[in-house]
Protein backbone atom coordinates (compact mmCIF):
# COMPACT_ATOMS: atom_id res chain seq x y z
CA UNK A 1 -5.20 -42.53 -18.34
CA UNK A 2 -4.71 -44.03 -15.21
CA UNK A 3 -6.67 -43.13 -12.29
CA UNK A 4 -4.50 -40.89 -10.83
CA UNK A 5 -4.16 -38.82 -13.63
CA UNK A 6 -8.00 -38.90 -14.20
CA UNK A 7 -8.36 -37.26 -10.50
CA UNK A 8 -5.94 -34.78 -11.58
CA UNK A 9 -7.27 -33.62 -14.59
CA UNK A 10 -10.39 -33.61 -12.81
CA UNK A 11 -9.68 -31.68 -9.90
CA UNK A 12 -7.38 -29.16 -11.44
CA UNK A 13 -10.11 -27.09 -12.96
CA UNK A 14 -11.86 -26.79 -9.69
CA UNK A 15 -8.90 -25.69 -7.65
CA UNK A 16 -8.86 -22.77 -10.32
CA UNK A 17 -12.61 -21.76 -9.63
CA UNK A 18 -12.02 -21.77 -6.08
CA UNK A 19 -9.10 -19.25 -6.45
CA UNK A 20 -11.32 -17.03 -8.94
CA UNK A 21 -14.02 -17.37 -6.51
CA UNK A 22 -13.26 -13.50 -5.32
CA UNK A 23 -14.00 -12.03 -8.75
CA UNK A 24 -17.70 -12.88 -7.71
CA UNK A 25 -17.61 -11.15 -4.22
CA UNK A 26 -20.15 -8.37 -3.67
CA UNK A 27 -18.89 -5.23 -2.97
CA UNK A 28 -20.28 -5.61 0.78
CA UNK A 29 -18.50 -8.80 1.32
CA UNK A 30 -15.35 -7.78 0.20
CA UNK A 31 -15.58 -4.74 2.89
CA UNK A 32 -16.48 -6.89 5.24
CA UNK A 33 -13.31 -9.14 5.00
CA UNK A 34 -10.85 -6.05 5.40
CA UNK A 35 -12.31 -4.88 8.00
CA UNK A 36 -12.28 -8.24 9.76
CA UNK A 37 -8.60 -8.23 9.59
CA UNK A 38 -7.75 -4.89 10.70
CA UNK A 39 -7.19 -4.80 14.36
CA UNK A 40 -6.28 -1.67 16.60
CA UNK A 41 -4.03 -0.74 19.74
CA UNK A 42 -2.08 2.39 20.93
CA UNK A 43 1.12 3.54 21.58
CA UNK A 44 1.93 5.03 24.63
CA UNK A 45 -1.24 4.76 28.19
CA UNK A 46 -4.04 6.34 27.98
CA UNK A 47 -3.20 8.09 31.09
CA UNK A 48 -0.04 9.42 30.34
CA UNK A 49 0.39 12.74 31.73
CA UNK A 50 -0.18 15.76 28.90
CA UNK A 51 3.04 17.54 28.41
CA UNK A 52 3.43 20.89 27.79
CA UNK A 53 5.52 21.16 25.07
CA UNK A 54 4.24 20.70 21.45
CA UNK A 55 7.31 18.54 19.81
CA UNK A 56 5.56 15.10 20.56
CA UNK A 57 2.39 13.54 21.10
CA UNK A 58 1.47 12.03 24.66
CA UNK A 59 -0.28 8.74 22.74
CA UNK A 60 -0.35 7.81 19.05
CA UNK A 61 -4.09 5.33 18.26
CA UNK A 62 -2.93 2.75 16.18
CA UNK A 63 -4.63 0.41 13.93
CA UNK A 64 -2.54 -2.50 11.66
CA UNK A 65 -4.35 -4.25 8.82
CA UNK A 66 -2.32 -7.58 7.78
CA UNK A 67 -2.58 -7.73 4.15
CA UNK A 68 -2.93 -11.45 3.78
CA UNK A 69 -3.80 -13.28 0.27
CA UNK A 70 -7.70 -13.07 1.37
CA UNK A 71 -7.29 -9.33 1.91
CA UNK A 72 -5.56 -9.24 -0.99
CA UNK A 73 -8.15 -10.03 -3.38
CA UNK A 74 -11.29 -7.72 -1.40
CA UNK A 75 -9.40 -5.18 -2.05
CA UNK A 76 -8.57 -5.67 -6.03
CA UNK A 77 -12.24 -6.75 -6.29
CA UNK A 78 -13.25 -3.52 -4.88
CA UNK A 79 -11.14 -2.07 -7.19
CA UNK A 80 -12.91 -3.93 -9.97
CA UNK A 81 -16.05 -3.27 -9.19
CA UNK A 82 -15.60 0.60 -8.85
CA UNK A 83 -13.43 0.72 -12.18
CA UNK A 84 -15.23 -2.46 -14.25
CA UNK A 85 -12.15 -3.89 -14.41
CA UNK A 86 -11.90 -7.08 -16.37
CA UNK A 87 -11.14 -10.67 -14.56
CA UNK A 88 -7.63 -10.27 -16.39
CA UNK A 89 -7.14 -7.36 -14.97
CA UNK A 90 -8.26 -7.74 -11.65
CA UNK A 91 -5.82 -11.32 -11.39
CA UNK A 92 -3.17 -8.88 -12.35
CA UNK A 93 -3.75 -6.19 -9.20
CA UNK A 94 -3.56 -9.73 -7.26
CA UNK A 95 -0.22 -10.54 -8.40
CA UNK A 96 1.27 -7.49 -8.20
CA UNK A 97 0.57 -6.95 -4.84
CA UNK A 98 1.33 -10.17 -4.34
CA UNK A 99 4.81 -9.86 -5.72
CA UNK A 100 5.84 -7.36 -3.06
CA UNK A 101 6.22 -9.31 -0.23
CA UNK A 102 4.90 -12.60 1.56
CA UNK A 103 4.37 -10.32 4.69
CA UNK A 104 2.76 -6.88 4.66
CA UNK A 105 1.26 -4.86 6.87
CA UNK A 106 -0.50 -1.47 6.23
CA UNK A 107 -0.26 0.38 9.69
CA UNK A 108 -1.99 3.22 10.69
CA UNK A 109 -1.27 6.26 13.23
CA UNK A 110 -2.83 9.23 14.95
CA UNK A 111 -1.17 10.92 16.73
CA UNK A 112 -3.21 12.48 19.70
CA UNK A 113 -2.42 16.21 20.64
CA UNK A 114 1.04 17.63 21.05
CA UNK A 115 2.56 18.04 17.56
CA UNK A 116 0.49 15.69 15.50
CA UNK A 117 3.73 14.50 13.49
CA UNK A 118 4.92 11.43 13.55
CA UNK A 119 8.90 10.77 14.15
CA UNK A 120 10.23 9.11 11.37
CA UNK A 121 12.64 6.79 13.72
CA UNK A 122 9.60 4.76 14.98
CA UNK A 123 10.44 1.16 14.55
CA UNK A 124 7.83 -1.67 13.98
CA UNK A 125 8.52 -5.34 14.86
CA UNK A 126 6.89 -8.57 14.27
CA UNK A 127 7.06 -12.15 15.91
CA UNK A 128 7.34 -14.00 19.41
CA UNK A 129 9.46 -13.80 21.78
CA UNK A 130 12.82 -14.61 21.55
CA UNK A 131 12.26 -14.48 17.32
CA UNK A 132 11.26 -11.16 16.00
CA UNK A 133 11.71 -9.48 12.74
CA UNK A 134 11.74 -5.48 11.62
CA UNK A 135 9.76 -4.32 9.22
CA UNK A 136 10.76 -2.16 6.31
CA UNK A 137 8.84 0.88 4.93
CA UNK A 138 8.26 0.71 1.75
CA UNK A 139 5.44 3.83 0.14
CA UNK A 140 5.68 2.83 -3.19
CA UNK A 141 3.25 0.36 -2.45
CA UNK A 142 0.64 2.95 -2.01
CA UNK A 143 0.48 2.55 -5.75
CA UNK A 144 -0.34 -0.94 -5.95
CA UNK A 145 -4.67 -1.22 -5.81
CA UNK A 146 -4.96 -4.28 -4.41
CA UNK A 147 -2.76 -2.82 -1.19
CA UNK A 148 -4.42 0.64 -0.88
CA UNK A 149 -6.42 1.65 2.19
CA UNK A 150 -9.76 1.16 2.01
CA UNK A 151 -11.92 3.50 1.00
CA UNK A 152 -13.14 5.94 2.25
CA UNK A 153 -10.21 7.15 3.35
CA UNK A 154 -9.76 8.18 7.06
CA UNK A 155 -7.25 11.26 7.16
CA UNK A 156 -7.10 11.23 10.41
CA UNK A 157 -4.27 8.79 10.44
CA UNK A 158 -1.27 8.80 8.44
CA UNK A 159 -1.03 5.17 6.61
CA UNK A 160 2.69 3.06 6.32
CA UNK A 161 3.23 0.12 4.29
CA UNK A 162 5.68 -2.55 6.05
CA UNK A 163 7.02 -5.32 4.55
CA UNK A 164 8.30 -8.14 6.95
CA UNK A 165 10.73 -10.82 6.11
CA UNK A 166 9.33 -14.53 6.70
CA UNK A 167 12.58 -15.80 8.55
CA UNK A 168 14.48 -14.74 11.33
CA UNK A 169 17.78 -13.25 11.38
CA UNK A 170 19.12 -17.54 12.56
CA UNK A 171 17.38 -18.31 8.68
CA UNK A 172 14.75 -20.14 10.73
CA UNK A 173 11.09 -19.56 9.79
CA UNK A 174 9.71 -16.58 12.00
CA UNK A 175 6.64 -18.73 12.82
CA UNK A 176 7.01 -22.31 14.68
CA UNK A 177 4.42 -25.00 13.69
CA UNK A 178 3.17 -24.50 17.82
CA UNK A 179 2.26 -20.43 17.07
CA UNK A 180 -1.15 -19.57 16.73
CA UNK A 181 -0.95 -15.68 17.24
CA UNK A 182 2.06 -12.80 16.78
CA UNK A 183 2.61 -9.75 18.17
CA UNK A 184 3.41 -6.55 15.96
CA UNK A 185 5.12 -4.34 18.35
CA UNK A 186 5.26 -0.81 17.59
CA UNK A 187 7.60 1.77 19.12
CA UNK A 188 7.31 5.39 19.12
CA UNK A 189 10.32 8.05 21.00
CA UNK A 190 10.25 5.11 23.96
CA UNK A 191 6.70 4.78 24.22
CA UNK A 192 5.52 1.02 23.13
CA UNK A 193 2.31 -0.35 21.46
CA UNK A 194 1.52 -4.20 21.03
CA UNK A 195 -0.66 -5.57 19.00
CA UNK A 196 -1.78 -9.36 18.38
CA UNK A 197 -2.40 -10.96 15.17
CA UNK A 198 -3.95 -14.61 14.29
CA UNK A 199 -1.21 -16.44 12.01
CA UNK A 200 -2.90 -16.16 8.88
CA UNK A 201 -3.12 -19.69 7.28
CA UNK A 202 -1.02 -19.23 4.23
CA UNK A 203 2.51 -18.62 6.59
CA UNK A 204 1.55 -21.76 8.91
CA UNK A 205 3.77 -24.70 8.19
């Protein structure tokens, strides 16, 4: 064998304990690193005058958790711990949520006063300027564990699932090796909320 091989056959093993290393996470620590990645913002000022009729909101809170590969597997192993889920099971809640898109999203809203419903035209977008994507709603991933919300809970805000594509409309990648940080822009009946996002790791070049 020569050496090369012998480093492989080595390492290989390793690589594969570092990737299970989440099926050993305490409940506490795999809180701790969705929260870490959910970040929040509003839609529309804080000053905006109150209107008087009821068939909109005057702001909407907003708070966007990117569902990266990291958040990915809190979440199942929350899921594993609560439901003793085997190790073959929990891998499973990784991949399938994994499956459904390299880019996901799980934004939240409030809407604050007026109706309390949210339009269903509101648009979401993703990138830096001049390169920005849309995202898609897709609520069947509501059913995937490893993408739910985290519990408990908060019904205060009604919860979307958007998945993003990972190239621009040109077919170039929507991230340039020079970006550190995106902007998820969300848009609600002409009123605008922008939110900033570290590039997770996994999409950098």
């Amino acid at each position: 064998m020569t050496r090369r091989f012998l480093l492989a056959a080595i390492g290989f093993p390793s690589v594969l304990r570092a990737q299970e290393s989440y099926l050993t996470w305490d409940a506490k620590l795999a809180k701790k690193l969705v929260l870490a990645g959910r970040v929040y913002g509003q839609v529309g000022k804080t000053f905006d005058l109150r209107i008087k009729s009821t068939d909109r909101s005057y702001n909407f809170k907003v708070r966007a958790t990117w569902l990266t590969p990291q958040i990915i597997k809190a979440l199942a192993r929350l899921e594993q711990i609560s439901k003793s889920l085997t190790a073959t099971e929990t891998q499973k809640l990784v991949a399938d949520a994994q499956a459904a898109g390299e880019i996901i999203i799980q934004v939240e809203i409030d809407p604050r006063e007026g109706s309390g419903i949210i339009p269903s035209g509101w648009v979401a977008l993703l990138g830096n300027s001049p390169r920005f994507v849309r995202g898609t709603s897709t609520p069947k991933l509501q059913n995937l564990a490893a993408l739910a919300p985290l519990a408990p809970r908060d019904f205060a805000y009604e919860i979307f699932w958007l998945v993003f594509p990972n190239k621009a409309e040109d077919g170039q990648p929507l991230f340039s090796p020079a970006d550190r940080e995106t902007e998820l822009s969300v848009q609600i009946q002409g009123k605008v909320g922008k939110i900033k996002f570290p590039i997770p790791d996994y999409l950098r070049p």
